[in-house]
Protein backbone atom coordinates (compact mmCIF):
# COMPACT_ATOMS: atom_id res chain seq x y z
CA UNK A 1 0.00 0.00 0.00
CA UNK A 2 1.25 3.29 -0.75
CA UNK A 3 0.74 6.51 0.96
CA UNK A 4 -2.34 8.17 0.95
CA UNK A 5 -4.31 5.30 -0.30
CA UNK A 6 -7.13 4.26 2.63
CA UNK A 7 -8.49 0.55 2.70
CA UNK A 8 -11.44 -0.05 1.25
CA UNK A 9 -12.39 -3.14 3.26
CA UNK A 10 -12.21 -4.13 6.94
CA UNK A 11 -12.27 -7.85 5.94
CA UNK A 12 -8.68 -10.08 4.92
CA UNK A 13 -8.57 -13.44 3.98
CA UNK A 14 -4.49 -13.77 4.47
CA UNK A 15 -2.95 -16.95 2.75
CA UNK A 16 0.50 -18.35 1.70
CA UNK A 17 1.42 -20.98 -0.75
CA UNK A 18 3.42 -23.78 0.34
CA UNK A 19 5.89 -25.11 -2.15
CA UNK A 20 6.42 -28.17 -0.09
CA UNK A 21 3.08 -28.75 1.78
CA UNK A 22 2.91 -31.22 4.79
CA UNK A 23 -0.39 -34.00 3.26
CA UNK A 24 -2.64 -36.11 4.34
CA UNK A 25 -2.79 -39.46 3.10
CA UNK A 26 -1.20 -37.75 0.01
CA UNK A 27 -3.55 -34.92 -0.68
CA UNK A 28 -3.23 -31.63 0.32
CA UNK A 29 -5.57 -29.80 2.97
CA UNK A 30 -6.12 -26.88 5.38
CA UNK A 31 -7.79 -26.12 8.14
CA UNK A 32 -10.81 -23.77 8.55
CA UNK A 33 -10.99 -21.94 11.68
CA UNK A 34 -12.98 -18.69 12.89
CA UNK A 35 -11.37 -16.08 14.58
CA UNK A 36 -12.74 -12.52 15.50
CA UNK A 37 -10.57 -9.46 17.51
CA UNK A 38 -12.44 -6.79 18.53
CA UNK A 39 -11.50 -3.19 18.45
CA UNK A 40 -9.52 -3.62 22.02
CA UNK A 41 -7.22 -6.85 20.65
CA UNK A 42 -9.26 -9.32 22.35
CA UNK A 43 -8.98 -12.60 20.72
CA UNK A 44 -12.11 -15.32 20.27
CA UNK A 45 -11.67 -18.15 18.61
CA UNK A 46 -14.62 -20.58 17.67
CA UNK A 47 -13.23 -23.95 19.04
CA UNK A 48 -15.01 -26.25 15.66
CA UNK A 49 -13.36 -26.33 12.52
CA UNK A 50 -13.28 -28.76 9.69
CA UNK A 51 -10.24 -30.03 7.76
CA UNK A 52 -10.81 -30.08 3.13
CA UNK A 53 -8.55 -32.48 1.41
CA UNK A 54 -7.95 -31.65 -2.21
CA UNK A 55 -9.32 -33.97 -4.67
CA UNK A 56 -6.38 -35.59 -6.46
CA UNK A 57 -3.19 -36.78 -4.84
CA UNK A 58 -0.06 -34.09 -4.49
CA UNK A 59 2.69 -34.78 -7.42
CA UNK A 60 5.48 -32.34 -8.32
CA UNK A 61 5.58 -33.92 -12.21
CA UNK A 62 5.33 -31.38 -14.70
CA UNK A 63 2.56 -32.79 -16.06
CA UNK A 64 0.11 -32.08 -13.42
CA UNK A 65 1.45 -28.72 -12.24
CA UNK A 66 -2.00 -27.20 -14.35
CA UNK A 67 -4.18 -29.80 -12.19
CA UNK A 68 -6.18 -27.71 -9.77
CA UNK A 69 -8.28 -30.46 -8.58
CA UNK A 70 -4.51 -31.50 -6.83
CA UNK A 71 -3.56 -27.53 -5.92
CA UNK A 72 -6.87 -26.61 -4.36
CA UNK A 73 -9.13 -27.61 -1.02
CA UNK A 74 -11.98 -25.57 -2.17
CA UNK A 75 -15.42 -27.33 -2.05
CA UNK A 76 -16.21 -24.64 -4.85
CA UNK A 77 -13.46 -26.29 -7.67
């Protein structure tokens, strides 16, 4: 962000890519969790969450680099 610009949006969804991901049973996955800090820093975390495997095991061959069905945990894909 550069100076003088002002955020349009309150909301973030904050994510990183892992080259090397840690798998389960050979498929990627993350973890959904919900967490809310109010205007004094408090933290409150809900304690359920729910774990999304991708659909098609984890390979570094070229050939499936373009698969997102191996990339991606979204239940949307």
């Amino acid at each position: 962000m550069q100076d003088g610009q002002v955020l349009k949006s309150t909301n973030f969804v904050i994510q990183k890519y892992l080259e090397k991901p840690h798998l389960i049973q050979r498929r990627k996955y993350d973890i959904r969790l919900w967490v809310s800090v109010n205007q004094e820093g408090k933290t409150f975390i809900c304690r359920e969450g729910y774990i999304r495997t991708s659909s098609d095991f984890y390979t570094l061959e070229k050939e499936s680099l373009g698969n997102v069905n191996m990339h991606l945990t979204n239940n949307a894909v």
